[in-house]
C-alpha atoms as a PDB file:
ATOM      1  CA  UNK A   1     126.070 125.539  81.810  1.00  0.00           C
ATOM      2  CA  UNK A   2     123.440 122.695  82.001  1.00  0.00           C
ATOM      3  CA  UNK A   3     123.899 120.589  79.097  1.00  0.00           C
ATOM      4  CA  UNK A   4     119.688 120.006  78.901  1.00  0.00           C
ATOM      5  CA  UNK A   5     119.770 123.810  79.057  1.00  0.00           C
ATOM      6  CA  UNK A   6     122.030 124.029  76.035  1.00  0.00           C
ATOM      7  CA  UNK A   7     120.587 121.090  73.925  1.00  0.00           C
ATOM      8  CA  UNK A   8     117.203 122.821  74.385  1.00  0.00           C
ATOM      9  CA  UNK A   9     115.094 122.538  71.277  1.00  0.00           C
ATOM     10  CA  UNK A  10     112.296 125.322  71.696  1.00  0.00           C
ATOM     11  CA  UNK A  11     110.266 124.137  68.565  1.00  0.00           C
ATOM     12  CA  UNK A  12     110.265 120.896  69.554  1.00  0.00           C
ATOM     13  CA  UNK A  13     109.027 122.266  72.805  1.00  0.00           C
ATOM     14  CA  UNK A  14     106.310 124.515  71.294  1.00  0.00           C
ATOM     15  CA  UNK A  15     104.978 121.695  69.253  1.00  0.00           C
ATOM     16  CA  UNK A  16     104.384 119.484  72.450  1.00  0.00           C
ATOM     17  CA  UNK A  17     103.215 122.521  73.659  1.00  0.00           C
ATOM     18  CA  UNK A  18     100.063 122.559  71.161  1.00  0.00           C
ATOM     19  CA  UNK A  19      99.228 118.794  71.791  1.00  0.00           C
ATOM     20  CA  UNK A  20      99.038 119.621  75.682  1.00  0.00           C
ATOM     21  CA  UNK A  21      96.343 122.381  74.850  1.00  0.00           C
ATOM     22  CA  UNK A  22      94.006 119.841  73.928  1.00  0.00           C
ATOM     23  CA  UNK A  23      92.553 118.144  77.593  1.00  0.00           C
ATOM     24  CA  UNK A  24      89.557 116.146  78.581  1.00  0.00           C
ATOM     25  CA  UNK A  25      87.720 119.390  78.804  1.00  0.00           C
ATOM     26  CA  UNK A  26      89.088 120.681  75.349  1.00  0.00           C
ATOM     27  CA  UNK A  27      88.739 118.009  73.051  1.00  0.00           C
ATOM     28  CA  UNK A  28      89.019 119.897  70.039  1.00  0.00           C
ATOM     29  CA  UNK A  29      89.898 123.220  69.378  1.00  0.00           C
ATOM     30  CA  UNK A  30      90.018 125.747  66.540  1.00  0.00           C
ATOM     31  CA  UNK A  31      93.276 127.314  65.331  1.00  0.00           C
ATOM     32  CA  UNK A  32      92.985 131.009  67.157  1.00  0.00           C
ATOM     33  CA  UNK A  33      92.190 128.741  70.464  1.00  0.00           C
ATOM     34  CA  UNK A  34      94.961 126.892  70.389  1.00  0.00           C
ATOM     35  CA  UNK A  35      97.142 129.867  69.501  1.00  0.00           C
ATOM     36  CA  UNK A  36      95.642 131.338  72.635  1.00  0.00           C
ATOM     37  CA  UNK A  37      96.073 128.896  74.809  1.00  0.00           C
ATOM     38  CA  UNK A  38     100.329 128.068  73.770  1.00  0.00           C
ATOM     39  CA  UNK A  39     100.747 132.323  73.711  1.00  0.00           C
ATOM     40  CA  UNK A  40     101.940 131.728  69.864  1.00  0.00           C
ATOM     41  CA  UNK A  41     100.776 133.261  67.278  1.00  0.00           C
ATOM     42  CA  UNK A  42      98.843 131.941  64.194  1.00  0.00           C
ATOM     43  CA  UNK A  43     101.122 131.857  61.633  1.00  0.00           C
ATOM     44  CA  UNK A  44     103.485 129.865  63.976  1.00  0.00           C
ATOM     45  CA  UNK A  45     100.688 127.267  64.732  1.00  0.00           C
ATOM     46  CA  UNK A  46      99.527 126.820  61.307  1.00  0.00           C
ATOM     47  CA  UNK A  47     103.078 125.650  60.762  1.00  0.00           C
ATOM     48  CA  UNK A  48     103.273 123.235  63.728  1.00  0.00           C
ATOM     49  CA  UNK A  49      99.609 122.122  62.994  1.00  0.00           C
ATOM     50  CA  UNK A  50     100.107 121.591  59.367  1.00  0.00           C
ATOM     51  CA  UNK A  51     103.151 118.919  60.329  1.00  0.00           C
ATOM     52  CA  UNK A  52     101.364 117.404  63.540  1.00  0.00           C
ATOM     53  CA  UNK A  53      98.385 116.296  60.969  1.00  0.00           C
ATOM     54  CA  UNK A  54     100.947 115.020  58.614  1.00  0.00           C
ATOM     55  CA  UNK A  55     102.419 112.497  61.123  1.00  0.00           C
ATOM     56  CA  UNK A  56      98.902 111.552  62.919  1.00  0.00           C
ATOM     57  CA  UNK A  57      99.446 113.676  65.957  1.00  0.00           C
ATOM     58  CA  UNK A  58      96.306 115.941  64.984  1.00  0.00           C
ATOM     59  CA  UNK A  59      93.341 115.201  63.129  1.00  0.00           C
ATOM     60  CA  UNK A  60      91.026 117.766  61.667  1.00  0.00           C
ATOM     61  CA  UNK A  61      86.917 117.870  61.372  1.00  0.00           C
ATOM     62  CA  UNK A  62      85.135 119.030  58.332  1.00  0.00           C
ATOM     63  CA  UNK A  63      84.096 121.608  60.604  1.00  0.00           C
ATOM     64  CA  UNK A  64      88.045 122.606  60.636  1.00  0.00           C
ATOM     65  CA  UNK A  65      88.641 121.840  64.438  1.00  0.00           C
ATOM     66  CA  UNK A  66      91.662 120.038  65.199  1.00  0.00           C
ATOM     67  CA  UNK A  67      91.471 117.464  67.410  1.00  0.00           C
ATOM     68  CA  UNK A  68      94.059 114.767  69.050  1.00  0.00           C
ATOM     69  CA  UNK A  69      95.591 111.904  66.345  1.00  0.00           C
ATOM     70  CA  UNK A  70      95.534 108.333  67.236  1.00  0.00           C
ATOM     71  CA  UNK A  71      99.553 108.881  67.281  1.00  0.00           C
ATOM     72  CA  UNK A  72      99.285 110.572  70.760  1.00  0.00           C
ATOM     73  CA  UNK A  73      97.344 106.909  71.756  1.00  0.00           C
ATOM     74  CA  UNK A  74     100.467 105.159  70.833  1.00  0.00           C
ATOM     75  CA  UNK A  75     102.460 106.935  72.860  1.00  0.00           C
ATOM     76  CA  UNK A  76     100.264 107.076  76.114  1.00  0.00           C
ATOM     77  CA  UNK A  77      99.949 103.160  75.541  1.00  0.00           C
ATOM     78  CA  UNK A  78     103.442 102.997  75.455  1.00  0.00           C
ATOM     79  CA  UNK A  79     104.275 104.647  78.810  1.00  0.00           C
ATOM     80  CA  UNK A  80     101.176 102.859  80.380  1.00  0.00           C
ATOM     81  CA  UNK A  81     102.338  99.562  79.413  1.00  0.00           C
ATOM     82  CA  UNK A  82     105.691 100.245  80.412  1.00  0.00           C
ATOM     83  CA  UNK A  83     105.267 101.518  83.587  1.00  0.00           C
ATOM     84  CA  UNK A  84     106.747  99.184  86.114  1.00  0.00           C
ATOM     85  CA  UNK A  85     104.879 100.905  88.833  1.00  0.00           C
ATOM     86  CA  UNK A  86     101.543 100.516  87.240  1.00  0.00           C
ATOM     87  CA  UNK A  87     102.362  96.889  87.391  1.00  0.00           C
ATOM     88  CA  UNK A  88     102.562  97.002  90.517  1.00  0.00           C
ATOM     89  CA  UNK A  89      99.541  98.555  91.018  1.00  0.00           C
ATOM     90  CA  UNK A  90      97.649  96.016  88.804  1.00  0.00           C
ATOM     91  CA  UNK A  91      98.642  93.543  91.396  1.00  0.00           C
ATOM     92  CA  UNK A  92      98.541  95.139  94.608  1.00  0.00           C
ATOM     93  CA  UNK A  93      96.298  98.270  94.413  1.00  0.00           C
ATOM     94  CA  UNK A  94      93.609  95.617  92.591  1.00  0.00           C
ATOM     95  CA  UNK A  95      93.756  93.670  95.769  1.00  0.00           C
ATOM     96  CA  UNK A  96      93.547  96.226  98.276  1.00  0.00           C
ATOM     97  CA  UNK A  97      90.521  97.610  96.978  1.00  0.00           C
ATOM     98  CA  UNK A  98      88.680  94.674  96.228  1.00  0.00           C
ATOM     99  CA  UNK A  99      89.143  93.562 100.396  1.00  0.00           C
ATOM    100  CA  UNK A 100      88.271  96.936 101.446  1.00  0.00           C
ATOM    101  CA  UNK A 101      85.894  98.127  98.950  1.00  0.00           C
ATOM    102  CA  UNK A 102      87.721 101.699  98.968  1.00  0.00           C
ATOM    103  CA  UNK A 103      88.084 103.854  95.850  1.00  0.00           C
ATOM    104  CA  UNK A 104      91.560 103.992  95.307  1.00  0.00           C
ATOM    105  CA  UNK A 105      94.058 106.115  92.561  1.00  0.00           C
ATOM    106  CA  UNK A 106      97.731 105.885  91.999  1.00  0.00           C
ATOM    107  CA  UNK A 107      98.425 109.534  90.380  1.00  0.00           C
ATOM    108  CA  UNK A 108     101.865 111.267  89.146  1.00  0.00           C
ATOM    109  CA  UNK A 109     102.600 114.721  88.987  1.00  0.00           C
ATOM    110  CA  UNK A 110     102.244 116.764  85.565  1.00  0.00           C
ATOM    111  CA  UNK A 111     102.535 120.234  85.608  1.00  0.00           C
ATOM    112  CA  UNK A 112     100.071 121.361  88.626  1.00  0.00           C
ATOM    113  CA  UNK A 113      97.874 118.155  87.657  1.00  0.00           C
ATOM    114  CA  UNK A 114      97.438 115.577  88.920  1.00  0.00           C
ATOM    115  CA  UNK A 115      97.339 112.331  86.044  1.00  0.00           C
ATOM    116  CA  UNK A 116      96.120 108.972  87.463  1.00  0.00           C
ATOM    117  CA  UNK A 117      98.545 106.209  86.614  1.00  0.00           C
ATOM    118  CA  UNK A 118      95.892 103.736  87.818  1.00  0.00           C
ATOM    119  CA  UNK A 119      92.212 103.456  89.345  1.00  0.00           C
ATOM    120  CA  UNK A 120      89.728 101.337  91.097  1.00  0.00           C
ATOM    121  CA  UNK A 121      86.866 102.578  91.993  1.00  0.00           C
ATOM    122  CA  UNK A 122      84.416 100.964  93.922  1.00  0.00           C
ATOM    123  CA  UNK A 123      82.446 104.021  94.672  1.00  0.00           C
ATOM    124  CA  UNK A 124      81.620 106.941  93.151  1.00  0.00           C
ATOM    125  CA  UNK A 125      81.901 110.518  94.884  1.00  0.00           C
ATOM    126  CA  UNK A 126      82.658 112.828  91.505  1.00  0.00           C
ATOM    127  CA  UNK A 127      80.726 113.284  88.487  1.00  0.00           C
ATOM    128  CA  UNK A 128      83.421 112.300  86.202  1.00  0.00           C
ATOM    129  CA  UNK A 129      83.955 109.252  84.660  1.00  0.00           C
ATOM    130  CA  UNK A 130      87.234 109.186  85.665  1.00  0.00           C
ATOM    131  CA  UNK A 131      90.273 106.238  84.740  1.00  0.00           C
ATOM    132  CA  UNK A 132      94.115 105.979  84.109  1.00  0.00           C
ATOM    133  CA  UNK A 133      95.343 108.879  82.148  1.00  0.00           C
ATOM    134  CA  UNK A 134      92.157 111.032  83.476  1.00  0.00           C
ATOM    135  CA  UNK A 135      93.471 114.398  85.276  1.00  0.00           C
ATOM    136  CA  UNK A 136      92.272 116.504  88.132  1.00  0.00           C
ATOM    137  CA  UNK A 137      93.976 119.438  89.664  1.00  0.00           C
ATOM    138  CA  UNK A 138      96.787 119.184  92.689  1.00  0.00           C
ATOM    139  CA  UNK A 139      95.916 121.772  94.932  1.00  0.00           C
ATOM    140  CA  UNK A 140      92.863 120.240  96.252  1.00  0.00           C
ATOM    141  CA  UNK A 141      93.299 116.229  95.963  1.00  0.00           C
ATOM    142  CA  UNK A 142      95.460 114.369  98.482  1.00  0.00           C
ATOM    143  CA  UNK A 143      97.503 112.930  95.792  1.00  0.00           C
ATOM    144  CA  UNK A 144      98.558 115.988  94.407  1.00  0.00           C
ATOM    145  CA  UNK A 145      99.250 117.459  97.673  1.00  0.00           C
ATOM    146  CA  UNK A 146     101.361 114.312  98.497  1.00  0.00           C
ATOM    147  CA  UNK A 147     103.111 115.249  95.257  1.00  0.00           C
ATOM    148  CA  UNK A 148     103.428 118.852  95.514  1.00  0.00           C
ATOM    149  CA  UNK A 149     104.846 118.616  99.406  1.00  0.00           C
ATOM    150  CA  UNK A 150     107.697 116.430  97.605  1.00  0.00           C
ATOM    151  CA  UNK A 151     108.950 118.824  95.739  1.00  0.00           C
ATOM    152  CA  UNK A 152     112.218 120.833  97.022  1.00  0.00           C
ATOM    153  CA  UNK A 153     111.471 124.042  98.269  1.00  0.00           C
ATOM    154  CA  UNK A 154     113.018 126.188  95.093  1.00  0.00           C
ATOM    155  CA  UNK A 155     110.583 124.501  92.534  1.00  0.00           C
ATOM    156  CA  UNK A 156     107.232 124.474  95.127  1.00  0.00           C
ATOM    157  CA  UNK A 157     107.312 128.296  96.112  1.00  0.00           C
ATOM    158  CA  UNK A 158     107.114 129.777  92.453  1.00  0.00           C
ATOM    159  CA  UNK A 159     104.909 126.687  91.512  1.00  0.00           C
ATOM    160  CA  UNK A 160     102.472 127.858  93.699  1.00  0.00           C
ATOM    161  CA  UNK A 161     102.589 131.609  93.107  1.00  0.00           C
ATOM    162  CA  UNK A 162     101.793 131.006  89.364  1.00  0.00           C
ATOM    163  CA  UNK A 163      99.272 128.055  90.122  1.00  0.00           C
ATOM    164  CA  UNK A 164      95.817 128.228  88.960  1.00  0.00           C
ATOM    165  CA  UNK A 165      93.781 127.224  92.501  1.00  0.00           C
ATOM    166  CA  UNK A 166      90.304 127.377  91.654  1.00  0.00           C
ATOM    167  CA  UNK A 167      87.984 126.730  94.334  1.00  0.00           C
ATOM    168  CA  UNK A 168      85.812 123.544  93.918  1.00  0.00           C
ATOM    169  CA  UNK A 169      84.136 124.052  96.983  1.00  0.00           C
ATOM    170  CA  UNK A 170      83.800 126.398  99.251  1.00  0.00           C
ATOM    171  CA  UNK A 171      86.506 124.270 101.546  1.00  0.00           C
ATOM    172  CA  UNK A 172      89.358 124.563  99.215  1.00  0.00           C
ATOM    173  CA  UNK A 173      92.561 126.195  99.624  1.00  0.00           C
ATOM    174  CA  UNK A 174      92.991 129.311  97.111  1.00  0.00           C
ATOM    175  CA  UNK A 175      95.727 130.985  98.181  1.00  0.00           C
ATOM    176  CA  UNK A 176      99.472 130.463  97.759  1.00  0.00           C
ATOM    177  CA  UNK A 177     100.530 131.127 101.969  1.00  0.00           C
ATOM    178  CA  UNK A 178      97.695 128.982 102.857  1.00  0.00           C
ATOM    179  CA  UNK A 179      98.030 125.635 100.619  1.00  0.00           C
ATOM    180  CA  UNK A 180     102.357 126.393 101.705  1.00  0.00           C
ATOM    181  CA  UNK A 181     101.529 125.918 105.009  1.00  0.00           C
ATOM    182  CA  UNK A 182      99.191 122.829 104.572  1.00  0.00           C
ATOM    183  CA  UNK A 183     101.791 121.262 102.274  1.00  0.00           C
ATOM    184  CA  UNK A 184     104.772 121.767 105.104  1.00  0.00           C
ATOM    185  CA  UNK A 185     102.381 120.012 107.607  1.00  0.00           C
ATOM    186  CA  UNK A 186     102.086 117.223 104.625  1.00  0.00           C
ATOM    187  CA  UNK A 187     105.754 116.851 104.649  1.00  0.00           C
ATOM    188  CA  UNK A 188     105.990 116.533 108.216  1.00  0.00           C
ATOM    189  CA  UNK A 189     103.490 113.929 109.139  1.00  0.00           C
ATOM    190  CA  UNK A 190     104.367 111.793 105.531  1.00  0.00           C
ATOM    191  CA  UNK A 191     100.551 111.740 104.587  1.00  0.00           C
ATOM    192  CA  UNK A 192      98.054 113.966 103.036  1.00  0.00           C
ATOM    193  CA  UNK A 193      94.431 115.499 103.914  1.00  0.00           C
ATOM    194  CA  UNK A 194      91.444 116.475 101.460  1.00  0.00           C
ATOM    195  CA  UNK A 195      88.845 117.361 103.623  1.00  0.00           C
ATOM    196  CA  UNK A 196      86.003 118.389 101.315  1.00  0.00           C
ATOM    197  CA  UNK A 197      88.188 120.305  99.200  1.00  0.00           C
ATOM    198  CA  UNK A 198      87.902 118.542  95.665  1.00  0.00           C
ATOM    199  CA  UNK A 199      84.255 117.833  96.262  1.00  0.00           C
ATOM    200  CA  UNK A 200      81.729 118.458  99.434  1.00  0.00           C
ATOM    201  CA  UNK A 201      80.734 114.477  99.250  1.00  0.00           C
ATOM    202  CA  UNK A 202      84.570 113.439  99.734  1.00  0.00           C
ATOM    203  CA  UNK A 203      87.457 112.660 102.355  1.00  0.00           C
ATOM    204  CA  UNK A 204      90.338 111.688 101.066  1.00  0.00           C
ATOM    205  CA  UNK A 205      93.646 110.559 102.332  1.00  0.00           C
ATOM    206  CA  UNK A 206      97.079 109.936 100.234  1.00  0.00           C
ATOM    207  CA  UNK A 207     100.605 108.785 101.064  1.00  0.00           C
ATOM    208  CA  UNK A 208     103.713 108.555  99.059  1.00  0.00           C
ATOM    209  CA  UNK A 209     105.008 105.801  96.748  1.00  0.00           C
ATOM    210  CA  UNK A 210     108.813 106.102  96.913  1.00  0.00           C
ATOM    211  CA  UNK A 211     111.822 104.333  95.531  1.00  0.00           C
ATOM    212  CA  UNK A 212     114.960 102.731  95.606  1.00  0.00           C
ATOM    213  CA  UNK A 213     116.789 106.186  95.695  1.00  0.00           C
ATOM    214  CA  UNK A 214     114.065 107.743  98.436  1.00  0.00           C
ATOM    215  CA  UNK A 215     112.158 109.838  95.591  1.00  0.00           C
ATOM    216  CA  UNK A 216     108.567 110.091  95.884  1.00  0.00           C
ATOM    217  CA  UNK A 217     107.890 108.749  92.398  1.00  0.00           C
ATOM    218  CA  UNK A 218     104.299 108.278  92.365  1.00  0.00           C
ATOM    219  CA  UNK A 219     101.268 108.948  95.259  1.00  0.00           C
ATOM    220  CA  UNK A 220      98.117 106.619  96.409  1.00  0.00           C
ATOM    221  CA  UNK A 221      94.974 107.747  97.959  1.00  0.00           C
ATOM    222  CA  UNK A 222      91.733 106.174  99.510  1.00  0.00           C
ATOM    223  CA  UNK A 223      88.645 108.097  98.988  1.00  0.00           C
ATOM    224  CA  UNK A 224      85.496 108.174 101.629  1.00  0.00           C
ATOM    225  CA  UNK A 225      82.552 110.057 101.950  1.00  0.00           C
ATOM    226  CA  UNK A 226      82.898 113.440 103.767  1.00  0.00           C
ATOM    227  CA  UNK A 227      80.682 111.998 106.876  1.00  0.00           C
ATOM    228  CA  UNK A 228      82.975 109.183 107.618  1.00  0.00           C
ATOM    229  CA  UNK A 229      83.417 109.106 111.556  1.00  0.00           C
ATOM    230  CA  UNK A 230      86.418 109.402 112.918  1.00  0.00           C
ATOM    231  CA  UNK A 231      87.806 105.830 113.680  1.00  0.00           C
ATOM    232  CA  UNK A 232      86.339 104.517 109.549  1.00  0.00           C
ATOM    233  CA  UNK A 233      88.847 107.629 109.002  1.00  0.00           C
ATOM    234  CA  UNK A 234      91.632 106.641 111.221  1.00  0.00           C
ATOM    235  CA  UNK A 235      91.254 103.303 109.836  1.00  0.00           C
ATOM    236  CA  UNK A 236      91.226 103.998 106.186  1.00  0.00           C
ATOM    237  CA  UNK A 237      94.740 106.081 106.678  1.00  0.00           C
ATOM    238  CA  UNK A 238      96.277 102.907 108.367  1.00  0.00           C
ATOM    239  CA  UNK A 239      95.289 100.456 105.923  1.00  0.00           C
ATOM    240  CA  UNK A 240      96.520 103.074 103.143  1.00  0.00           C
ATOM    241  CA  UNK A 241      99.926 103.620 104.505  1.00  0.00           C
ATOM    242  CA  UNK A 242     100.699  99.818 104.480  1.00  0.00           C
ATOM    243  CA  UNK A 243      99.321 100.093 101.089  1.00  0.00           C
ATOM    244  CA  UNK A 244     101.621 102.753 100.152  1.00  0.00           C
ATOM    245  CA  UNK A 245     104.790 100.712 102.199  1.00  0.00           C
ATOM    246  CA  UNK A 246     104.361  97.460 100.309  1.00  0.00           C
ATOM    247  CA  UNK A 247     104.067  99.199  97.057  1.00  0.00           C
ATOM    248  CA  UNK A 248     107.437 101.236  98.088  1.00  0.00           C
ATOM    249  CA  UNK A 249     109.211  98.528  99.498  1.00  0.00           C
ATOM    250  CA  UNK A 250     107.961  96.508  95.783  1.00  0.00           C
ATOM    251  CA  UNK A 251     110.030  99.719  94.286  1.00  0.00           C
ATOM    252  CA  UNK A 252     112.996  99.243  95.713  1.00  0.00           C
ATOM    253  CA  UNK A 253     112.804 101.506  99.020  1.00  0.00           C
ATOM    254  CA  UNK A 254     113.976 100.632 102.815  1.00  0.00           C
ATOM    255  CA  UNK A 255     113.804 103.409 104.786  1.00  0.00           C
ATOM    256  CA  UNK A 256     111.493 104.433 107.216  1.00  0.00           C
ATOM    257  CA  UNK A 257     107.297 104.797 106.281  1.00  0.00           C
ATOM    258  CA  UNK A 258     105.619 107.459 105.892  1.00  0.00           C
ATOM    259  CA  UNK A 259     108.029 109.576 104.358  1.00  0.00           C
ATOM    260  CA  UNK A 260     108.005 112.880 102.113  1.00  0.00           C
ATOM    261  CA  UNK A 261     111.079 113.877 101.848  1.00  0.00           C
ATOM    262  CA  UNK A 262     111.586 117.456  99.841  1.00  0.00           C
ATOM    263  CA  UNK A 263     114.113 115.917  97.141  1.00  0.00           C
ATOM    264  CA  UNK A 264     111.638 116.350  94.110  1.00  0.00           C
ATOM    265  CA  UNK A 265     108.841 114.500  93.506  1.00  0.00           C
ATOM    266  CA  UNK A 266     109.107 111.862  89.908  1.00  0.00           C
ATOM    267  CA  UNK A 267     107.070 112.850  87.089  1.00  0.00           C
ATOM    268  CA  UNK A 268     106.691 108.815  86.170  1.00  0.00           C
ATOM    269  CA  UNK A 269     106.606 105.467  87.621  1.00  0.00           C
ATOM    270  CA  UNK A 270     109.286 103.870  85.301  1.00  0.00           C
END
């Protein structure tokens, strides 16, 4: 049997669980909400809550909500500061977009979210005040579908059947068969296509990040508005995939570029 199977600490597990229930568009939540949202019940979230505000990792308004702890910063700092790829990115993402005035975002896969490593934007085509650690959904940006396509087959198909695809616009895929088939195109020509689908004022465009051992680790996209002709299109993908080489090659890969190969896409740029 697998040995993370075995070693498997459920609590510990269910007490992560509870700080993932709080989001950008939950910032604080009561105690029957968050028992909702994790599928526990009370009595078994009082208990996790009660030792979460003891060591910072939940703090609690006089109006009884519980919110995130400055703790949960720490942590977050830590991975951000340690991330060699957002180094990288620092360096040559920075650059790229400042010559090319493109909005750019270097995003990991979490769950069936996208979370943005790193971001430049020089142009605005959401309402969100989006940045690093911000999250938006995989199904309908090109960096999650870059992500998603690298996953092997045996994790994708019953990600997708369970995944929440709520329609943004009326150009996004809902439907399990549908965003399958997109994603196997994806794979096959090593870059992605979000035509509309996040937002009706954006194209988008993503290709992989990969490394040393041919994982897709991380994804980068460019962002353009949805009336860009064809050849600012054509153009935008070009200059993206030597982007996305140089930050590969930077990580350690040689192969061949682009390439999406279905061996399980990295859930962080370490």
């Amino acid at each position: 049997m697998d040995r993370t199977r075995i070693n498997y600490v459920k609590s510990l597990a269910r007490g992560l669980g509870i700080l993932q229930a709080f989001t950008a568009e939950r910032p604080s939540l009561k105690l029957t909400e968050i028992a909702r949202i994790t599928h526990m019940n009370t009595t078994a979230v009082q208990r996790f809550t009660d030792t979460l505000l003891q060591l910072g990792f939940l703090h609690r308004t006089p109006q009884r909500d519980f919110m995130l702890g400055p703790r949960v910063l720490t942590l977050g700092l830590a991975f951000m500061n340690g991330s060699h790829l957002k180094r990288l990115a620092e360096i040559h993402v920075a650059e790229f977009a400042e010559k090319h005035r493109y909005t750019v975002n270097v995003g990991l896969l979490d769950g069936d979210e996208v979370v943005f490593l790193y971001r430049h934007e020089a142009r605005r085509f959401l309402k969100y005040d989006l940045k690093a650690g911000s999250r938006l959904p995989s199904h309908c940006t090109a960096t999650g579908k870059v992500l998603l396509a690298a996953l092997p087959d045996d994790r994708l198909k019953p990600m997708l059947s369970r995944m929440n695809m709520e329609a943004m616009t009326r150009y996004t895929i809902t439907t399990p068969k549908v965003l399958w088939d997109h994603l196997i195109k994806t794979r096959r020509r090593g870059h992605s296509v979000s035509d509309r689908e996040m937002s009706l004022a954006l194209y988008s465009v993503g290709v992989p990040v990969l490394n040393e051992e041919q994982r897709v680790v991380a994804a980068v996209n460019v962002s353009l508005a949805a009336d860009a002709s064809q050849p600012e299109r054509a153009k935008a993908l070009a200059e993206l995939i030597a982007l996305g080489s140089t930050l590969s090659q930077a990580m350690g890969y040689e192969g061949a570029y682009p390439l999406i190969p279905a061996a399980g896409a990295g859930g962080s740029g370490s």
